[in-house]
N, C-alpha and C. Protein backbone atom coordinates (compact mmCIF):
# COMPACT_ATOMS: atom_id res chain seq x y z
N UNK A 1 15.26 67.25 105.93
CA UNK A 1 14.45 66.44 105.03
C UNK A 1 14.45 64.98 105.50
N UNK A 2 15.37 64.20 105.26
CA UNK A 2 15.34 62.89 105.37
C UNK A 2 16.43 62.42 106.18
N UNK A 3 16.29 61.95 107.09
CA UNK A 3 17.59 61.28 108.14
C UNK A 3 17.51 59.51 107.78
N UNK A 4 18.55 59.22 108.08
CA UNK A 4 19.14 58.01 107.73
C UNK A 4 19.41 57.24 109.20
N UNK A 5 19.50 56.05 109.48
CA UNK A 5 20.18 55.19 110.56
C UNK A 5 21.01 54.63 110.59
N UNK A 6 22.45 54.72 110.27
CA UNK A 6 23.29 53.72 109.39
C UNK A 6 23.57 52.19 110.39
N UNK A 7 22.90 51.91 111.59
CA UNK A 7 23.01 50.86 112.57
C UNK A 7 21.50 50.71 112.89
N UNK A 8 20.38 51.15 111.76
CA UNK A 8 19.16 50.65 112.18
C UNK A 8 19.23 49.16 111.12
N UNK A 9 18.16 48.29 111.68
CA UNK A 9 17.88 46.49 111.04
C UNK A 9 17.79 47.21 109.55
N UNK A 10 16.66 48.19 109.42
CA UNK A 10 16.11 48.94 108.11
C UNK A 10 17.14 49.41 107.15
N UNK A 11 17.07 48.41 105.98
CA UNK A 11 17.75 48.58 104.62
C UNK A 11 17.84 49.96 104.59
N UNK A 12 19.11 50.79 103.99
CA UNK A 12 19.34 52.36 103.90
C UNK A 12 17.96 52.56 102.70
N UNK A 13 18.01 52.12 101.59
CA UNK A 13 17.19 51.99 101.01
C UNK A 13 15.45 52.07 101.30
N UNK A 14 15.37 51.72 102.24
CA UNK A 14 13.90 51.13 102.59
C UNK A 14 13.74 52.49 103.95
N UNK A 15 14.91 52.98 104.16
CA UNK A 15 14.87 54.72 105.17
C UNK A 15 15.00 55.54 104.33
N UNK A 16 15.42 55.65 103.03
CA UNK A 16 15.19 56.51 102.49
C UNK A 16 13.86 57.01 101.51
N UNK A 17 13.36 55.71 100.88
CA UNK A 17 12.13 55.35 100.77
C UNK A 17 11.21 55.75 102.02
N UNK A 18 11.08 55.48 103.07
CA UNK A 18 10.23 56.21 104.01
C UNK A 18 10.28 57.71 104.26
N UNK A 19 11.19 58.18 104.06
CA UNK A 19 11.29 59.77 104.75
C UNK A 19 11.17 60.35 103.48
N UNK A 20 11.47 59.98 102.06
CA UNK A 20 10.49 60.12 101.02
C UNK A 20 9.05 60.54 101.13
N UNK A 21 8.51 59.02 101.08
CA UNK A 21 7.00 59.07 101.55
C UNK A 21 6.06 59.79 102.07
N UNK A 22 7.00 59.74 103.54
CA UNK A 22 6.40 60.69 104.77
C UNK A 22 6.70 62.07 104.55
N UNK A 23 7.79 62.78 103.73
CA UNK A 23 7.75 64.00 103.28
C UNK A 23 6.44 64.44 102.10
N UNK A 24 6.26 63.58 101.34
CA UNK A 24 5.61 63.61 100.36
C UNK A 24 3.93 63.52 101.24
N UNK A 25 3.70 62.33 101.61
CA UNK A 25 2.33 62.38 102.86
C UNK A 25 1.69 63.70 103.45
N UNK A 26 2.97 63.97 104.53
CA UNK A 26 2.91 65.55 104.89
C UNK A 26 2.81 66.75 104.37
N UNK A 27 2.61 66.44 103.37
CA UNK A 27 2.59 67.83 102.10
C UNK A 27 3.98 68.88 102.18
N UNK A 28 4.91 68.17 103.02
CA UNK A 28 6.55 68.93 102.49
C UNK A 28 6.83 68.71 101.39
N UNK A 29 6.97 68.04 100.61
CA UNK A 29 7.30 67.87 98.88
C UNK A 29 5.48 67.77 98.24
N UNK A 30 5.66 68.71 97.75
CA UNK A 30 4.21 68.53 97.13
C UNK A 30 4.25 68.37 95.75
N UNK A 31 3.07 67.71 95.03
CA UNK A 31 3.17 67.42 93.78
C UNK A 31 3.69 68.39 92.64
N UNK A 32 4.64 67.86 91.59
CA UNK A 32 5.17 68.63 90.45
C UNK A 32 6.45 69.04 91.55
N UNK A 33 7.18 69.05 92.70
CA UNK A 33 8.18 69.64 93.36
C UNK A 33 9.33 69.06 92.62
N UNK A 34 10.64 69.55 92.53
CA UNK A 34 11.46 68.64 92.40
C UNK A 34 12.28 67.91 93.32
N UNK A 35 12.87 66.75 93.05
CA UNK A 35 13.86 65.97 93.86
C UNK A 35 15.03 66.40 93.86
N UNK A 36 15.62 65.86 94.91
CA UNK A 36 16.84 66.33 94.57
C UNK A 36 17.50 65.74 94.01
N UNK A 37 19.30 65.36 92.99
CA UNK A 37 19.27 64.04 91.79
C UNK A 37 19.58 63.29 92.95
N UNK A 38 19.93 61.97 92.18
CA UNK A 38 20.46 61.02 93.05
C UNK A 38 21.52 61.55 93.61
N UNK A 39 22.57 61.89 92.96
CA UNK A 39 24.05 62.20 93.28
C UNK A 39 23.91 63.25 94.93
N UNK A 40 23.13 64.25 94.56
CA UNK A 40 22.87 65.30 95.83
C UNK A 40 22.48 64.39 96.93
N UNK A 41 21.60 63.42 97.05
CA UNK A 41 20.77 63.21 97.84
C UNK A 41 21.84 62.17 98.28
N UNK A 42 22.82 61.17 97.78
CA UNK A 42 23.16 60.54 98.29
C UNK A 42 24.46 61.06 99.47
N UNK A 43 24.93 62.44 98.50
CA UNK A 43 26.29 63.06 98.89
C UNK A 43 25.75 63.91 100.62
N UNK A 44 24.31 64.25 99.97
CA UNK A 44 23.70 64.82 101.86
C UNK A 44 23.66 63.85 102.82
N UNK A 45 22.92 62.40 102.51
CA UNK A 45 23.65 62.01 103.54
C UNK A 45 23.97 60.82 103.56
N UNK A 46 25.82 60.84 102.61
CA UNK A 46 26.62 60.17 103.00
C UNK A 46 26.38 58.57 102.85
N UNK A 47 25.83 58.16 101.39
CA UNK A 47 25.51 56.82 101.38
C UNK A 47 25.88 56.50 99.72
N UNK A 48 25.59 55.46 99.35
CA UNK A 48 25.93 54.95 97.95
C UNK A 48 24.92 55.48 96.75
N UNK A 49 25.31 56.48 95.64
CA UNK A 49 24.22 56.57 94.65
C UNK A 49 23.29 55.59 94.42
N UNK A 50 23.79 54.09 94.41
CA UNK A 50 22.71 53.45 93.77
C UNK A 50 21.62 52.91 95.03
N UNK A 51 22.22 53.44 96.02
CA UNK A 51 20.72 53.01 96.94
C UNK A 51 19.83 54.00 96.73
N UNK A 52 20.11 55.30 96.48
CA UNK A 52 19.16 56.19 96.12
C UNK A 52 18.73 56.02 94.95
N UNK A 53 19.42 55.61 94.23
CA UNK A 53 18.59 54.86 92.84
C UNK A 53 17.81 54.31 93.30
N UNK A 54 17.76 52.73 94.10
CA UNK A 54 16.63 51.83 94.09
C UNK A 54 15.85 52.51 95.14
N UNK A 55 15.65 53.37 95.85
CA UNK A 55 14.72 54.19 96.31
C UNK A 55 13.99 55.03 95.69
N UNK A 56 14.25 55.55 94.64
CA UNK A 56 13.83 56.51 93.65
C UNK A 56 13.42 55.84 92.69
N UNK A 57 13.60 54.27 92.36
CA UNK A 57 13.06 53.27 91.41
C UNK A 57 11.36 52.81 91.78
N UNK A 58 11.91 52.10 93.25
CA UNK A 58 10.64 51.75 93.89
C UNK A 58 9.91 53.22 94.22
N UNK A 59 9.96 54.30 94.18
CA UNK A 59 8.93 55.01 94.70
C UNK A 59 8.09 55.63 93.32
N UNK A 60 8.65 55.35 92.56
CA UNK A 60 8.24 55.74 90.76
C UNK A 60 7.22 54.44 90.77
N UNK A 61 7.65 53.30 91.03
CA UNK A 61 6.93 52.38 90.85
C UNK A 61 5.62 51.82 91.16
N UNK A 62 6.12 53.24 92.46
CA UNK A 62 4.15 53.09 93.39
C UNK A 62 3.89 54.59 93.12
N UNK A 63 4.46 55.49 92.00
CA UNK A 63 3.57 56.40 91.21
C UNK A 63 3.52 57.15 92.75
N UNK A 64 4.90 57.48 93.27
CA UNK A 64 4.44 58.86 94.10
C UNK A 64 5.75 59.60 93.42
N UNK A 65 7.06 59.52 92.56
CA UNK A 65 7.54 60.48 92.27
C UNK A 65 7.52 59.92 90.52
N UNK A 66 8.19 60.61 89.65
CA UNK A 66 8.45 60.41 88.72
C UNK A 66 9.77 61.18 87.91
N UNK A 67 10.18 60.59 86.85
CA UNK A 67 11.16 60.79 86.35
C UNK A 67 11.06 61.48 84.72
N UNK A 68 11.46 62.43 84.37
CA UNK A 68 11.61 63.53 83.24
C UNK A 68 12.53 63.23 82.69
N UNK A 69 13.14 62.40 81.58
CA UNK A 69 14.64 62.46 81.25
C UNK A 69 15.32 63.96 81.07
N UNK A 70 16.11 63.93 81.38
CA UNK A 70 17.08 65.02 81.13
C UNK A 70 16.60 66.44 82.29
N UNK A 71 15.40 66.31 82.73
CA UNK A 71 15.24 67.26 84.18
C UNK A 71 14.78 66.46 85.13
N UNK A 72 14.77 65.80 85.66
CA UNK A 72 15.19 64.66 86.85
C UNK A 72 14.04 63.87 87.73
N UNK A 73 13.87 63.89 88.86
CA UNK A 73 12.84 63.07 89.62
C UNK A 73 12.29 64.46 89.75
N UNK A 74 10.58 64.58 90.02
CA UNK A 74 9.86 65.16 90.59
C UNK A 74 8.96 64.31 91.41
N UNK A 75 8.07 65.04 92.42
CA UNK A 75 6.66 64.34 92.84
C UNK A 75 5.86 63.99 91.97
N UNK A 76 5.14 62.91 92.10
CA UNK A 76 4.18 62.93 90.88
C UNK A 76 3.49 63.61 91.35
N UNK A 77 2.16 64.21 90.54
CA UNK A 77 1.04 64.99 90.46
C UNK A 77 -0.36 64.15 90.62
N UNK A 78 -0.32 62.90 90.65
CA UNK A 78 -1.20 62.05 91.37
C UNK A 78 -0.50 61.28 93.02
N UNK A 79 -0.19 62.23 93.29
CA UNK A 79 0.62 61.70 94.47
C UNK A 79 -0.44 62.12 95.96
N UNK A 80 -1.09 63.26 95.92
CA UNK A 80 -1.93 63.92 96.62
C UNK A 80 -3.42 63.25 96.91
N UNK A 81 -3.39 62.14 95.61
CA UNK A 81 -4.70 61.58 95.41
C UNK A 81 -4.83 59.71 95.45
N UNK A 82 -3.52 59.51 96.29
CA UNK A 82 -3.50 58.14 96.05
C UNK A 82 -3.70 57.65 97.47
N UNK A 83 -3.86 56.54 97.73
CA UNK A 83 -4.68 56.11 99.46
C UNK A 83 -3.89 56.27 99.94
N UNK A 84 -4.33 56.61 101.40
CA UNK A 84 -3.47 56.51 102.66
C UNK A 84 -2.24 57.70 103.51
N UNK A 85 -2.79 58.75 102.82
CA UNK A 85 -2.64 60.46 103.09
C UNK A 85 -2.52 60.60 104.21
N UNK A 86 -3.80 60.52 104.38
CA UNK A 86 -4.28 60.72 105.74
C UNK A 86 -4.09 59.81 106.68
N UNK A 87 -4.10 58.67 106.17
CA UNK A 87 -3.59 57.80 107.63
C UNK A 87 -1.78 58.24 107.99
N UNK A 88 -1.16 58.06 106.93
CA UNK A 88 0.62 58.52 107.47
C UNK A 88 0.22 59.93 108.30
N UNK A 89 -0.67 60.72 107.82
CA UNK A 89 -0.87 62.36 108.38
C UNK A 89 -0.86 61.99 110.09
N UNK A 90 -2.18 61.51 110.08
CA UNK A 90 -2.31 60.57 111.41
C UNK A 90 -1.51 59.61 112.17
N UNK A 91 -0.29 58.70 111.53
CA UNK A 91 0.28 58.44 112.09
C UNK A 91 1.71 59.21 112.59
N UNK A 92 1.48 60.06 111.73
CA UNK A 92 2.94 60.88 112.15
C UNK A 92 2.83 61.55 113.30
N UNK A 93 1.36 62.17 113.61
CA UNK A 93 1.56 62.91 114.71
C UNK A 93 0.96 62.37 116.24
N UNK A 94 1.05 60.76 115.64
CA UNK A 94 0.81 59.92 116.75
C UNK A 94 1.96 59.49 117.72
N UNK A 95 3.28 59.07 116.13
CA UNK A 95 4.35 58.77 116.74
C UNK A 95 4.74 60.06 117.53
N UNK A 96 5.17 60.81 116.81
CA UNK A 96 5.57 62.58 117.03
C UNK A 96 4.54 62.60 118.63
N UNK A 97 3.29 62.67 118.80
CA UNK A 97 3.17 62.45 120.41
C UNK A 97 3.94 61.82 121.10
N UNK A 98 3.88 60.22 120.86
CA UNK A 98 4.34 59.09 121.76
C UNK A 98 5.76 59.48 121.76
N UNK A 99 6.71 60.16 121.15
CA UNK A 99 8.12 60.17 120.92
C UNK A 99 8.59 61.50 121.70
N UNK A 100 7.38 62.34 122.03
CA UNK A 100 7.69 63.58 122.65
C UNK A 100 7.80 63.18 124.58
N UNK A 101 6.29 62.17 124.62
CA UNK A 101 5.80 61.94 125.95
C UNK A 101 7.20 61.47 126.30
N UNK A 102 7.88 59.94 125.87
CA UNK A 102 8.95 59.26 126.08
C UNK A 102 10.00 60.16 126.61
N UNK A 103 10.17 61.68 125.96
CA UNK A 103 11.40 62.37 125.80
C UNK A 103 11.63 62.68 127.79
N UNK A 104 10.08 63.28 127.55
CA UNK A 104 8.88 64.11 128.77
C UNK A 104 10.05 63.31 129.84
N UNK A 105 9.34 61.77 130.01
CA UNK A 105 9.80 61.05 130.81
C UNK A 105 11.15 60.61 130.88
N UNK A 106 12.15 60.96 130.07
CA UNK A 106 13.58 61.08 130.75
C UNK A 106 14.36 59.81 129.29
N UNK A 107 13.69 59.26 128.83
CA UNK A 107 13.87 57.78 127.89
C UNK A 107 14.50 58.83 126.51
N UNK A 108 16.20 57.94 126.48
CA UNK A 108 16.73 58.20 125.13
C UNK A 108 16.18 58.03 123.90
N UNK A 109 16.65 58.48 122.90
CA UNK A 109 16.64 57.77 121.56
C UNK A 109 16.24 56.67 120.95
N UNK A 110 17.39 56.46 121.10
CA UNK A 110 17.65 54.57 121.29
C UNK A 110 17.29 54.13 122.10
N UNK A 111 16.82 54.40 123.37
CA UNK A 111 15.74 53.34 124.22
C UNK A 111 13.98 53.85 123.43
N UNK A 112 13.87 54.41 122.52
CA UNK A 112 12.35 54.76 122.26
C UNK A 112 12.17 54.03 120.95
N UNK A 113 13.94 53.80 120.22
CA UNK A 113 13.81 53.12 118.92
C UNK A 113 13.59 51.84 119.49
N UNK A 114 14.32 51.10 120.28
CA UNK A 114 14.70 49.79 120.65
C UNK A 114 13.02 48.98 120.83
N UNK A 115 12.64 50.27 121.65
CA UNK A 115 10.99 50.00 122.14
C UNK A 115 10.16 49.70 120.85
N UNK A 116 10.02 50.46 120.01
CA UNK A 116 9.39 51.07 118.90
C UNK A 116 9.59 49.30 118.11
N UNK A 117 10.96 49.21 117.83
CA UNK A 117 11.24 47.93 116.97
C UNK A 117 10.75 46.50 117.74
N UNK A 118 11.24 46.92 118.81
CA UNK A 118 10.64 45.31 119.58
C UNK A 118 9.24 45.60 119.04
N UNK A 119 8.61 46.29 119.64
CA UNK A 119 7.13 46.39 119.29
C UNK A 119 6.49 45.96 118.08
N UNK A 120 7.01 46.42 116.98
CA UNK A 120 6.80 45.92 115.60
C UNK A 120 7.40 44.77 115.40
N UNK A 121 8.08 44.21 115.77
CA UNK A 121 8.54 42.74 115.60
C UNK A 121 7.72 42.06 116.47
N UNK A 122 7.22 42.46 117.14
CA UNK A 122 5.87 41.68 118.04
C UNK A 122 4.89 41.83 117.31
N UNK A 123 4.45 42.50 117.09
CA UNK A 123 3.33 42.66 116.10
C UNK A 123 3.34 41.75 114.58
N UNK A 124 4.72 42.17 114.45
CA UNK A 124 4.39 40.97 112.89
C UNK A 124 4.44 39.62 113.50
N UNK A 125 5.20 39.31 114.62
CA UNK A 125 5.10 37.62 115.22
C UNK A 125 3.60 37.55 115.18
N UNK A 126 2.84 38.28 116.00
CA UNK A 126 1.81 38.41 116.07
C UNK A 126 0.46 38.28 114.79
N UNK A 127 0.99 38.87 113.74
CA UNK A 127 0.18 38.53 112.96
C UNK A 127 0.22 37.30 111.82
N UNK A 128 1.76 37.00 112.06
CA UNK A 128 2.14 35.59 111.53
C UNK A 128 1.26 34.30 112.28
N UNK A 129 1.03 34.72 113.52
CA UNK A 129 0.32 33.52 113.93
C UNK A 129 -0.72 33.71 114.03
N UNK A 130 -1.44 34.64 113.55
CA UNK A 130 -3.10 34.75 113.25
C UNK A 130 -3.49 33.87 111.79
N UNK A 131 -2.17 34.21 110.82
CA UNK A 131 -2.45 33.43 109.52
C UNK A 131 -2.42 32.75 109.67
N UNK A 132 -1.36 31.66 110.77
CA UNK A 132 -1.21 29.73 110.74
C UNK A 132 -2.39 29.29 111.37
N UNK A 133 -3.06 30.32 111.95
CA UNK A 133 -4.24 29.57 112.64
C UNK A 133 -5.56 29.38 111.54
C-alpha cells in the first residue's frame, strides 16, 4: 500500500498523505472502501499515530476520505469525481516509465530519488523566478 522514507526532505506526514492519494487516484482504494485506523496504519509502518492523524485530517479536508464516528475513515464517495484523476493516472505511469528506464540503465534508488528531487527543487527555483519577474 503505502511506503514511507524515513531520510526523505518529505514530512512523514506529507508521504503518507501522497501514497494515500495516489492509492485512491489509481482506483486501489475506491470510494466507500475502508481505511485502515490510525493505530494499524501507523503500527504497519512504524511511525507516530498522530502523524497519521494529521494525514487523515488533511485528506478529509480535501474531501477524498472521510470519517464515520465509531466505524472509522473510509474513501469518500465523491472522491472518483473530484479534479485531477486522470492527471495522477498519467503521472504515475510516467514516473513508473522513467523509474523503470533508469533501473534499465544500471542507476540506484537513491541515485533516481536524488535526481527526481534535485529536479523538483529546480523547478520550483524555477518558477519562483517567473513570479519576481
Amino acid at each position: 500500500m503505502i511506503k514511507i522514507d524515513p531520510t526523505s526532505f518529505i514530512p512523514l506526514y506529507e508521504q503518507v498523505k501522497s501514497g494515500l492519494r495516489r492509492e485512491i487516484a489509481l482506483g486501489a482504494l475506491k470510494p466507500g472502501a475502508p481505511l485502515p485506523s490510525i493505530r494499524d496504519l501507523a503500527a504497519r509502518l512504524l511511525i507516530n499515530p498522530n502523524t497519521v492523524a494529521r494525514a487523515y485530517a488533511d485528506l478529509e479536508r480535501e474531501r477524498l476520505i472521510t470519517t464515520r464516528k465509531g466505524k472509522g475513515c473510509f474513501v469518500s464517495e465523491e472522491s472518483g469525481r473530484l479534479p485531477g484523476r486522470d492527471i495522477l493516472k498519467r503521472l504515475d505511469g510516467l514516473f513508473e516509465a522513467a523509474i523503470q528506464d533508469a533501473r534499465r540503465m544500471g542507476a540506484a534508488d537513491a541515485e533516481i530519488r536524488r535526481i527526481f528531487e534535485d529536479r523538483l527543487g529546480a523547478s520550483s527555483e524555477e518558477r519562483g523566478k517567473w513570479r519576481s519577474s
